[in-house]
C-alpha atoms as a PDB file:
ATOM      1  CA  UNK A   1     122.673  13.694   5.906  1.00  0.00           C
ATOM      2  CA  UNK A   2     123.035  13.226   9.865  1.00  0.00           C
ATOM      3  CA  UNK A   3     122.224  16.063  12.473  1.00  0.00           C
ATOM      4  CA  UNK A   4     125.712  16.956  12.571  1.00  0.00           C
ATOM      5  CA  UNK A   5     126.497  17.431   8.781  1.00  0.00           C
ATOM      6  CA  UNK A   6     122.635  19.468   8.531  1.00  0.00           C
ATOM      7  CA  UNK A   7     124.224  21.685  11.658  1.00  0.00           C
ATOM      8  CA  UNK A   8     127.409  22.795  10.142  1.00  0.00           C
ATOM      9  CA  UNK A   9     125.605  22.802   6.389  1.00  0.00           C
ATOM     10  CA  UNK A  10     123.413  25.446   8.272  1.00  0.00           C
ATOM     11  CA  UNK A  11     126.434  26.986   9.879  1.00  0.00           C
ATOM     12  CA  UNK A  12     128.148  27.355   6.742  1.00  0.00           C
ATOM     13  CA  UNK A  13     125.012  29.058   4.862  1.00  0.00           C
ATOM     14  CA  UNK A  14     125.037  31.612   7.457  1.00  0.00           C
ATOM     15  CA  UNK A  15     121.700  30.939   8.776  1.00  0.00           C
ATOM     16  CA  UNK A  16     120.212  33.562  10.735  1.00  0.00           C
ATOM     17  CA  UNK A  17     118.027  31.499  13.218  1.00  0.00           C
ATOM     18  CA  UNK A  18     121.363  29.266  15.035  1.00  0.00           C
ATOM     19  CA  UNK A  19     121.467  29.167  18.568  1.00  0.00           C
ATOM     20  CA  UNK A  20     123.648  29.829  20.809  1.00  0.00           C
ATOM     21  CA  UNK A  21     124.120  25.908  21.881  1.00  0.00           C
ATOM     22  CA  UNK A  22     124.618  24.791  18.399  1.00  0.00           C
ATOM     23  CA  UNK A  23     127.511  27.551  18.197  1.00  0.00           C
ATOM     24  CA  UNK A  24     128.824  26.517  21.545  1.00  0.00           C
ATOM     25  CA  UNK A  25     128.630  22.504  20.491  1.00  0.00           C
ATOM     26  CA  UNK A  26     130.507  23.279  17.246  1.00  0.00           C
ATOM     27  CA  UNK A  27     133.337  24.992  19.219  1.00  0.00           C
ATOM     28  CA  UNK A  28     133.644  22.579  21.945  1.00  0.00           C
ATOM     29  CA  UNK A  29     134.083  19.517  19.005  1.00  0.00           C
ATOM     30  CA  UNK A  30     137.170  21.642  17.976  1.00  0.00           C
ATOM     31  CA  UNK A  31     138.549  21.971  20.799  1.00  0.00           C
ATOM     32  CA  UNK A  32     137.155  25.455  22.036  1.00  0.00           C
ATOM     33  CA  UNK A  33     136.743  25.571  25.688  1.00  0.00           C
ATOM     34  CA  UNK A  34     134.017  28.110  26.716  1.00  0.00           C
ATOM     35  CA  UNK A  35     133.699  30.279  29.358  1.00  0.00           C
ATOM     36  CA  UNK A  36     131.029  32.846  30.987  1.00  0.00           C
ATOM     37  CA  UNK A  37     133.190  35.887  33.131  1.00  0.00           C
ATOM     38  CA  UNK A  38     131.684  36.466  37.066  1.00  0.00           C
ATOM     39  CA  UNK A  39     129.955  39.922  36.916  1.00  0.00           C
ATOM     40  CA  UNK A  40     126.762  39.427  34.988  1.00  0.00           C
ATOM     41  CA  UNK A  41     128.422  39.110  31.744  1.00  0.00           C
ATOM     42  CA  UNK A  42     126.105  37.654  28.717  1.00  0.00           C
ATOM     43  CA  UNK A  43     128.529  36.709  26.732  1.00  0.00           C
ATOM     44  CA  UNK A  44     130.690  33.630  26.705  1.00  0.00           C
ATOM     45  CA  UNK A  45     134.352  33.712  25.225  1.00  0.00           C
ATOM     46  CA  UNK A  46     135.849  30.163  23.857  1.00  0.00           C
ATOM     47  CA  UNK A  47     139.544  29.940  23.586  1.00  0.00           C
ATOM     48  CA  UNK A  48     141.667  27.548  21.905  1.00  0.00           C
ATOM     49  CA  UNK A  49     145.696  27.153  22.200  1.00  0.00           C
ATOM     50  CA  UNK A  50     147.028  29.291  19.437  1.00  0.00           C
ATOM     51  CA  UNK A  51     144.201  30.474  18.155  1.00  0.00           C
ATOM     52  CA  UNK A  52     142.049  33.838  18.755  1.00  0.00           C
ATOM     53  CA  UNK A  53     139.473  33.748  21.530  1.00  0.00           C
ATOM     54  CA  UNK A  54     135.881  34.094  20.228  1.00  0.00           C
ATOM     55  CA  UNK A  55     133.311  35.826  22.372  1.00  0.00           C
ATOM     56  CA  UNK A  56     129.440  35.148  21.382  1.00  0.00           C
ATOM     57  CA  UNK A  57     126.535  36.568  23.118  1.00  0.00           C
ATOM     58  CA  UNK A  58     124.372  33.842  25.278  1.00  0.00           C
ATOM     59  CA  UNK A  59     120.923  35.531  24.293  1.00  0.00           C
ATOM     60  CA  UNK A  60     119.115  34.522  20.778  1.00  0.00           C
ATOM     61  CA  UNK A  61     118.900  34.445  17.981  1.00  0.00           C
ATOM     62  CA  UNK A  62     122.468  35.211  17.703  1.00  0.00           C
ATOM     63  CA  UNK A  63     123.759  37.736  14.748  1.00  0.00           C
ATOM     64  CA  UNK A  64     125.159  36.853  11.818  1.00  0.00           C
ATOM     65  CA  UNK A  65     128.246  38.146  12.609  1.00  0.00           C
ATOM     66  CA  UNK A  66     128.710  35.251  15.367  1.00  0.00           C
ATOM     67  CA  UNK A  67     127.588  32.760  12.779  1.00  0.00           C
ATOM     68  CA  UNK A  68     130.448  33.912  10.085  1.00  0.00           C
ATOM     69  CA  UNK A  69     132.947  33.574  13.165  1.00  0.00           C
ATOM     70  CA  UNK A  70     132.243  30.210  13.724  1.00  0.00           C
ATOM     71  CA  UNK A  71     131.777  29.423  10.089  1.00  0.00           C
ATOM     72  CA  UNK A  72     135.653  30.780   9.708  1.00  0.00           C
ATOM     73  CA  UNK A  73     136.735  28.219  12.412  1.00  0.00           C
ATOM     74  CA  UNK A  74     135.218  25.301  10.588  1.00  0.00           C
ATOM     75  CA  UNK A  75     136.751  26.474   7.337  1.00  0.00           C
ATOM     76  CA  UNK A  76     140.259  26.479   8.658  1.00  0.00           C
ATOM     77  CA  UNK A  77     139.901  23.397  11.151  1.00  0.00           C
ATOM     78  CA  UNK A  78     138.363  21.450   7.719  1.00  0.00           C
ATOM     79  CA  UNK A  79     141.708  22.984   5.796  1.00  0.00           C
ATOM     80  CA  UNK A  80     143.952  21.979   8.403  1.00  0.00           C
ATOM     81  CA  UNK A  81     142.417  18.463   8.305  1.00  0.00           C
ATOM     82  CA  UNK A  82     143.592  17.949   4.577  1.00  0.00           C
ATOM     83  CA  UNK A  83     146.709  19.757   4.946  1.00  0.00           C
END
């Protein structure tokens, strides 16, 4: 199994020790653009045309919550890819 395919596995169990960079590397191969507001912000929101934005806190370890977020965009970006 390669780094990538252990990543999402991980993603997709809902692990509770990700980090913020995987999150952010698994959105960007999808096509999420990310992006940190001026003003001190911690959070970083990644939008995508036609879908929702997705805001995930910078610090770690990031909550589950996050994780199931991203998990839901790899479940419908895999469904749209056998569609």
């Amino acid at each position: 199994m390669s780094a990538w395919d252990k990543l999402l596995a991980r993603i997709l169990a809902e692990d509770k020790n990700m980090r913020f960079d995987d999150l952010k590397r698994v959105l960007e191969s999808y096509g999420y653009t990310g992006k940190r507001p001026s003003g001190g912000s911690s959070h970083c929101t990644f939008r995508k045309k036609g879908r929702s934005p997705i805001t995930i806190p910078v610090h770690e370890p990031i909550k589950v919550t996050y994780v199931q977020l991203v998990k839901a965009v790899i479940e419908m970006e895999e469904q749209n890819e056998n569609d």
